[in-house]
Protein backbone atom coordinates (compact mmCIF):
# COMPACT_ATOMS: atom_id res chain seq x y z
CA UNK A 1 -7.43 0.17 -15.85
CA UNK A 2 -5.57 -3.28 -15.34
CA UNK A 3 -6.99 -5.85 -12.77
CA UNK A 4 -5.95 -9.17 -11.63
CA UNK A 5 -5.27 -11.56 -9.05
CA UNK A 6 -1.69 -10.49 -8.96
CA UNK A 7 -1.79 -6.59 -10.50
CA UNK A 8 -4.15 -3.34 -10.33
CA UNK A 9 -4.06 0.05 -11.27
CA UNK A 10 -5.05 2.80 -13.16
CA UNK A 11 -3.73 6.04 -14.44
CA UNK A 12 -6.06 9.26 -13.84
CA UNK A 13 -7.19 12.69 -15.74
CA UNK A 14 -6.91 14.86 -13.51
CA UNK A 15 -9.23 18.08 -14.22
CA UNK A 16 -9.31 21.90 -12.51
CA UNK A 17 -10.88 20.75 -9.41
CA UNK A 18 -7.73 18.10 -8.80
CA UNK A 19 -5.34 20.71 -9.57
CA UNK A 20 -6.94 23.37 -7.01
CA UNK A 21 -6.77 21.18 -4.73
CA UNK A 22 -3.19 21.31 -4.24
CA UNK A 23 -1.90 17.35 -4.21
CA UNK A 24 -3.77 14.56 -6.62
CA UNK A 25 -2.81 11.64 -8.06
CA UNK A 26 -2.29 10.60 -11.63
CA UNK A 27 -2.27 6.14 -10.80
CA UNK A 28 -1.81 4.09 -8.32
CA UNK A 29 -1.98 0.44 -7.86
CA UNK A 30 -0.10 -2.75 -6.98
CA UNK A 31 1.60 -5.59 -8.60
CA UNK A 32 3.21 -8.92 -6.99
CA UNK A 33 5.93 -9.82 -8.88
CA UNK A 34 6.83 -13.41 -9.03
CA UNK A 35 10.71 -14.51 -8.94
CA UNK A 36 11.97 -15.12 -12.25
CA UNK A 37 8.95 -13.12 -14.08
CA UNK A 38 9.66 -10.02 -16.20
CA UNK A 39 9.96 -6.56 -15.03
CA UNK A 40 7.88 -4.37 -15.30
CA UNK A 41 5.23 -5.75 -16.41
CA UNK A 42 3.10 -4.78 -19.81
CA UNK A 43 -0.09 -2.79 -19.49
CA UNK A 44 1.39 0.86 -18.66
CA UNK A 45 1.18 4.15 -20.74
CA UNK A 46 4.58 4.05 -23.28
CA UNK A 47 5.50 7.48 -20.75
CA UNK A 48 5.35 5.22 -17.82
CA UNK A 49 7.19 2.00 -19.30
CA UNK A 50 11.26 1.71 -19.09
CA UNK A 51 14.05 -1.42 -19.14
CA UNK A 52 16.82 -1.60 -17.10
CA UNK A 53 19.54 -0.89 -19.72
CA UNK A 54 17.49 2.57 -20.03
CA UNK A 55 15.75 3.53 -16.88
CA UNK A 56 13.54 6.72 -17.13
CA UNK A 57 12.57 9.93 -16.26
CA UNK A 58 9.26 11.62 -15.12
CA UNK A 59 7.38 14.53 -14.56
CA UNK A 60 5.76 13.18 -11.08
CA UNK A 61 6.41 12.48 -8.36
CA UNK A 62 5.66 8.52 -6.85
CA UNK A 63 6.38 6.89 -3.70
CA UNK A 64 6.47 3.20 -4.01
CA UNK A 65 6.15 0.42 -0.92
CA UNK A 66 7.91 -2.77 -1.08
CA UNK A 67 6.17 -5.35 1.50
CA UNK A 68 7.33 -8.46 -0.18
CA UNK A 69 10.88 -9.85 -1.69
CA UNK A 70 14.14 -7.58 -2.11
CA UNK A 71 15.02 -5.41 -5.10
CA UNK A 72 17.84 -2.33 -6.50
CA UNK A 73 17.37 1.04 -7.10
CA UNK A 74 19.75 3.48 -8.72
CA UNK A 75 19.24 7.63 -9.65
CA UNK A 76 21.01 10.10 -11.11
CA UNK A 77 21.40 11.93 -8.19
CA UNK A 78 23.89 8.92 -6.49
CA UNK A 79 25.75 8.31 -9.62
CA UNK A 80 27.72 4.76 -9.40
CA UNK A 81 25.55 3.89 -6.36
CA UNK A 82 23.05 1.19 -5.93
CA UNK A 83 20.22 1.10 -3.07
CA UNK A 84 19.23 -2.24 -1.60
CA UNK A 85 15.57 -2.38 -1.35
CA UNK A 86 14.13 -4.68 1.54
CA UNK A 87 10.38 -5.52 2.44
CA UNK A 88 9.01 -3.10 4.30
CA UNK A 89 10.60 -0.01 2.55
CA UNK A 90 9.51 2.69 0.69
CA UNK A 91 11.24 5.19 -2.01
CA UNK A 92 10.29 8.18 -3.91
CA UNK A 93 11.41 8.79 -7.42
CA UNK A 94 11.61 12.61 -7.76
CA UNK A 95 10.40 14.75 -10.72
CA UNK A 96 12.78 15.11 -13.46
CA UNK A 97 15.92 12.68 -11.72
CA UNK A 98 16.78 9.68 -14.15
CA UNK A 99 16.36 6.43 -11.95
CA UNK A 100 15.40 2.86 -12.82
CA UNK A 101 14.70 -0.08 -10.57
CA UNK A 102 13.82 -3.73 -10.17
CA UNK A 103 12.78 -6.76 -7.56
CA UNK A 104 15.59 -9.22 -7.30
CA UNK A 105 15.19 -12.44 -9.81
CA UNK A 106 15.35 -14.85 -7.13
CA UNK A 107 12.75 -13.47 -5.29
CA UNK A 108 10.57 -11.16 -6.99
CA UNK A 109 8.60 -8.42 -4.62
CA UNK A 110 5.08 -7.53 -4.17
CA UNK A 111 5.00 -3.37 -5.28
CA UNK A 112 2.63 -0.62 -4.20
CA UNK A 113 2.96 3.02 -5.83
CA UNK A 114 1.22 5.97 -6.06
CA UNK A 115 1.77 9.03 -8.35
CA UNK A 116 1.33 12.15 -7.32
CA UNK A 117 1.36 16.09 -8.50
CA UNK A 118 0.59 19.49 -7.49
CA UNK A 119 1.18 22.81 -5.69
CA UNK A 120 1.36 21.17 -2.71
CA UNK A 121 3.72 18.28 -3.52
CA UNK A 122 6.31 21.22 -5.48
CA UNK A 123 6.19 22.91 -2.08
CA UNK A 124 7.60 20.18 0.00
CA UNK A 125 10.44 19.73 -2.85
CA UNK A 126 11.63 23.28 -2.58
CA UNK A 127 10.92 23.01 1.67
CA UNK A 128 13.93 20.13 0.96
CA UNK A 129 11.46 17.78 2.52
CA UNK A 130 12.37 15.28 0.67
CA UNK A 131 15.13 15.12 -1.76
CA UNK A 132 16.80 13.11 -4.42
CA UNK A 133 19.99 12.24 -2.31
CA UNK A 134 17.75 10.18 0.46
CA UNK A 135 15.41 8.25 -2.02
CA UNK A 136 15.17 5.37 0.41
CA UNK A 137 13.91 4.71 3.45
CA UNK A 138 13.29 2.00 5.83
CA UNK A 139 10.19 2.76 8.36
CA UNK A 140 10.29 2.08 11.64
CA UNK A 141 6.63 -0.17 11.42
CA UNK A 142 5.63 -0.42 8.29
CA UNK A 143 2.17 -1.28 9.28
CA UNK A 144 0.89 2.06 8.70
CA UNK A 145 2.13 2.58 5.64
CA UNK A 146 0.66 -0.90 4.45
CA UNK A 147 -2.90 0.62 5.92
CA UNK A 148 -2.73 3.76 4.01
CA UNK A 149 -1.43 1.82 0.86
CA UNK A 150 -4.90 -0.19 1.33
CA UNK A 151 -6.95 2.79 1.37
CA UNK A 152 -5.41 3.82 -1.92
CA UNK A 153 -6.41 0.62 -3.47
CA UNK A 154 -9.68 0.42 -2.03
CA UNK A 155 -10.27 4.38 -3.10
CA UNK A 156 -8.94 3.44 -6.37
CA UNK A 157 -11.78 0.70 -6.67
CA UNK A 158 -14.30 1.90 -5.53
CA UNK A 159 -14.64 5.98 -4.82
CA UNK A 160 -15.97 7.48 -8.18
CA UNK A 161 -16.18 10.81 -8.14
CA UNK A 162 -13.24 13.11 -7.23
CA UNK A 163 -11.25 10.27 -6.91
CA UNK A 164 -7.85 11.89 -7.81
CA UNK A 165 -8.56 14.41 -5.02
CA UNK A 166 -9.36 11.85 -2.52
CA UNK A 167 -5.84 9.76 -3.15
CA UNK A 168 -3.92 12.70 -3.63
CA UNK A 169 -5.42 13.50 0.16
CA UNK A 170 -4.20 9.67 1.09
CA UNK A 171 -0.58 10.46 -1.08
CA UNK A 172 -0.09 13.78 1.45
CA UNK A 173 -0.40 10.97 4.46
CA UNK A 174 1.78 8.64 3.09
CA UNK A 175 4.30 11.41 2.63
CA UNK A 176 4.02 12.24 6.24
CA UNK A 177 4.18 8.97 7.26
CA UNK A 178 7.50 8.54 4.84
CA UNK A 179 8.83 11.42 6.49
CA UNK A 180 8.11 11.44 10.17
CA UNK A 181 8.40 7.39 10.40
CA UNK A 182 10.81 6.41 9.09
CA UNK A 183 14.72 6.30 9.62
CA UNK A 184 17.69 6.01 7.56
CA UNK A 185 18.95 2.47 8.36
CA UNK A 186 16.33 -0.77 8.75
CA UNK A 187 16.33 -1.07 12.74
CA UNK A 188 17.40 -4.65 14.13
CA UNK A 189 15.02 -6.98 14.24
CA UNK A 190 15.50 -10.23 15.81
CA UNK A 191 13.92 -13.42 13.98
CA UNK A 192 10.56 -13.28 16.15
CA UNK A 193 10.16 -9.30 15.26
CA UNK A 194 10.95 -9.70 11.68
CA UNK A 195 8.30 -12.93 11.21
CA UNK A 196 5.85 -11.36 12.61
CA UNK A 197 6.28 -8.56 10.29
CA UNK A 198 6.06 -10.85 7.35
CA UNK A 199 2.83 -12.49 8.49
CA UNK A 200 1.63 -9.46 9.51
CA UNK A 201 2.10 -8.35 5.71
CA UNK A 202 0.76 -11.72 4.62
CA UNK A 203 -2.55 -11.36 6.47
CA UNK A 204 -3.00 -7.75 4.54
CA UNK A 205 -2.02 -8.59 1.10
CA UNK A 206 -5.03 -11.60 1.33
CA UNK A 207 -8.03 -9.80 3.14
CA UNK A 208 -10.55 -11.26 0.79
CA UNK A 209 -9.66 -14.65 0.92
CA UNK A 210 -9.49 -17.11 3.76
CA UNK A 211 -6.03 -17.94 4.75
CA UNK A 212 -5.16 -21.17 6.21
CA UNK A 213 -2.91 -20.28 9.05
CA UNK A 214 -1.19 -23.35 9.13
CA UNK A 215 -0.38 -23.23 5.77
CA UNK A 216 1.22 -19.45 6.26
CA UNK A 217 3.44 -20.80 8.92
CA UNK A 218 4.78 -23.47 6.68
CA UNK A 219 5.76 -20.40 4.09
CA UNK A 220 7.48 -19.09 7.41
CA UNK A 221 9.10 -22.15 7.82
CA UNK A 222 8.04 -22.39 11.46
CA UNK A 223 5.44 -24.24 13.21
CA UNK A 224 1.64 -23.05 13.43
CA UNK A 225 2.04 -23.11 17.27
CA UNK A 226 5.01 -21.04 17.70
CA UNK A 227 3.61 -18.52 14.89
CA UNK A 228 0.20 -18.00 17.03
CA UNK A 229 2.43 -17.44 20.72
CA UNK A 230 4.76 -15.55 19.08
CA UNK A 231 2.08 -13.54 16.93
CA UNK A 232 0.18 -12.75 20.16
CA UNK A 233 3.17 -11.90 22.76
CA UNK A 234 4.21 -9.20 19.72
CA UNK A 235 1.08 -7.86 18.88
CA UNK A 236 -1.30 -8.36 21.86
CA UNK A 237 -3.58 -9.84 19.47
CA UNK A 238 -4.11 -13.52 18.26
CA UNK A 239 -3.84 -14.11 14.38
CA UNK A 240 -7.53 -14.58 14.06
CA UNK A 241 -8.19 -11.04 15.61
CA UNK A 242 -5.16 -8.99 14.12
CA UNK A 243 -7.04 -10.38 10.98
CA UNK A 244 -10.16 -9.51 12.13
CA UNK A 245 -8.92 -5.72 12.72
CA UNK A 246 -7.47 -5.61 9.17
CA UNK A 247 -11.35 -6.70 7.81
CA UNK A 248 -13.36 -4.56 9.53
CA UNK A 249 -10.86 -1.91 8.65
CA UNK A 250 -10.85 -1.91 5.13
CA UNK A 251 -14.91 -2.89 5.14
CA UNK A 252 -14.86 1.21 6.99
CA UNK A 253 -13.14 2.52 4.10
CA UNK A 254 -15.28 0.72 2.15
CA UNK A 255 -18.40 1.80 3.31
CA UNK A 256 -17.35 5.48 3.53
CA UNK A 257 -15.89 6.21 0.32
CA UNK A 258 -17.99 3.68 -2.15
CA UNK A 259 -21.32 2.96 -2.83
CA UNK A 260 -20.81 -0.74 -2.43
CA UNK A 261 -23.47 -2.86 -1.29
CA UNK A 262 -22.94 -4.37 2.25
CA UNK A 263 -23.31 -7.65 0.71
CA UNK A 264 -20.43 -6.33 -2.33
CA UNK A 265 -18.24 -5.45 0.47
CA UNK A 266 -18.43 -8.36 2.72
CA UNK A 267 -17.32 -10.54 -0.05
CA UNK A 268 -14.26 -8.23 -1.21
CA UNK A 269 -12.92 -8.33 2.55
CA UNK A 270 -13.36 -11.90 2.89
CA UNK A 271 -16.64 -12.41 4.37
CA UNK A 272 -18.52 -15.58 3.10
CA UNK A 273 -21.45 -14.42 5.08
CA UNK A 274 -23.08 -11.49 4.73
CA UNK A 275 -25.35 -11.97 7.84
CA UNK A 276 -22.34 -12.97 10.15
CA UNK A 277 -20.22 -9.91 8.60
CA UNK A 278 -23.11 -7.70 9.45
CA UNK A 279 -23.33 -9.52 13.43
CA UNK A 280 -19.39 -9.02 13.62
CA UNK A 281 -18.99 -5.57 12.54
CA UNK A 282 -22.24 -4.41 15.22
CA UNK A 283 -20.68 -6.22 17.99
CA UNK A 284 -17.09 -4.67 17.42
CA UNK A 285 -18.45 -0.81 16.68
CA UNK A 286 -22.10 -0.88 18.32
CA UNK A 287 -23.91 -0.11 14.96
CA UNK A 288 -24.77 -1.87 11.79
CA UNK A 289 -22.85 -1.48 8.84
CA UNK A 290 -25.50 0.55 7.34
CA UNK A 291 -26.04 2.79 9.83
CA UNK A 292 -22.67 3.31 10.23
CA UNK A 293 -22.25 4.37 6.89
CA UNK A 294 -24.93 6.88 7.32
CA UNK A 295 -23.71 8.09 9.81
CA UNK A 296 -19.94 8.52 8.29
CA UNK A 297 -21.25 10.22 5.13
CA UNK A 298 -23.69 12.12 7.46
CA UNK A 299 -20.52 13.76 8.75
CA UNK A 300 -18.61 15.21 6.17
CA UNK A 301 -19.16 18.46 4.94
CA UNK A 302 -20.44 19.04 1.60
């Protein structure tokens, strides 16, 4: 397992149980990528690690989501072609297909992957599903991919038993989502769509620290003012609330599928306060976090 400010992940053994269930994953994680800075980084198994000149081939399948900076991609399967990757898309390296990759130098990316294997996931590749031809693809709003790529992480943290099962669940919805939401060409976006996007993506990639709004409209380049009008006549939501949403979110997935302490889990979703988390997340779902934990793992069937 790897862990950092600016990198997670770890690689997992999957055992019977995984494999009966049809779709599990092997690793997952993230990594933001600074411009300039090698790629990819150290820290991965020698059958995961490749270089440009070489690229690399494996036995999984992975999806990976791109929500910051621009990179290339290249395959076997579009010989003499090379794929423009943008924030907000996603692509899929197949089983077996040679392909390498990388975030542009001047502007790095921010990365998150998951690996995944099974019955289930060789089904949809001889269904034609998905293929090696259309590796790319560009969804329509990218916000739901960016919560289900949060879910892995937190799983990935926190869940510990049956955890491969439980992301290889999480890996069959992103597929979905991949498939169903996604189109073959970026839409347009004019200037207010696609900033909003982008601080959208910053608010998610920083849920457990406190991010000085002004500040993220200066990395915008536009003014704090125009961000939070702009933000709201796009969203229906002010800055402070789509934030707000994204907390209380992740603090749900938390609480479901860890054995966190409240306390533990206001901190890692940017709650100073345990107390005022607590008072915030009664007033927006009518229960304490506690009891709506019990009540969640009340629910599913053993």
């Amino acid at each position: 397992m790897s862990e950092d400010l600016k990198s997670f992940h770890r690689y997992l053994l999957a055992d019977s149980k995984d494999r009966d269930w049809g779709i599990y994953a092997t690793s997952a994680g993230y990594v933001a990528i600074e411009p300039g800075k090698p790629y990819p980084p150290p820290g991965h198994p020698k059958s995961h690690t490749f270089n440009w000149e070489e690229g690399r081939k494996l036995d999984e399948l992975q999806i990976h989501f791109i929500t910051r900076g621009s990179g290339v991609f290249e395959s076997s399967a579009e010989v003499g072609r090379s794929r423009r990757i943008t924030p907000g898309s996603a692509f899929i390296l197949f089983p077996g297909v040679w392909h390498r990759y990388a975030p542009l130098p001047q502007t790095g990316w921010f990365e998150y992957w998951i690996a995944l294997k099974g019955d289930y996931v060789d089904q949809l590749l001889r269904k034609k599903l998905f293929g090696p031809g259309h590796p790319v693809f560009a969804p329509s709003d990218s916000s739901s991919l960016l919560r289900l790529f949060t879910e892995v992480v937190a799983c990935l943290r926190h869940h510990p038993v049956g955890t491969s099962r439980v992301l290889g669940s999480l890996g069959g919805l992103i597929l979905a989502e991949v498939q169903t939401g996604t189109v073959a060409v970026p839409p347009a976006e004019n200037r207010t769509e696609h900033l909003v996007h982008e601080a959208k993506l910053m608010l998610a990639q920083h849920l457990e620290q406190e991010v000085d709004l002004e500040v993220m409209a200066k990395k915008l380049s536009v003014g704090y003012h125009w961000l939070r009008r702009a933000f709201k006549q796009e969203t229906g939501q002010s800055l402070h609330q789509y934030r707000l949403q994204l907390r209380l979110s992740c603090a749900k997935v938390l609480l479901k599928n860890s054995d966190a302490t409240v306390e533990r889990i206001a901190q890692q979703t940017g709650f100073t306060d345990p107390y005022y988390f607590s008072q915030i997340f009664k007033r927006k779902t009518g229960c304490s976090p506690t009891s709506w934990r019990k009540a969640e793992t009340s629910a599913i069937p053993i």
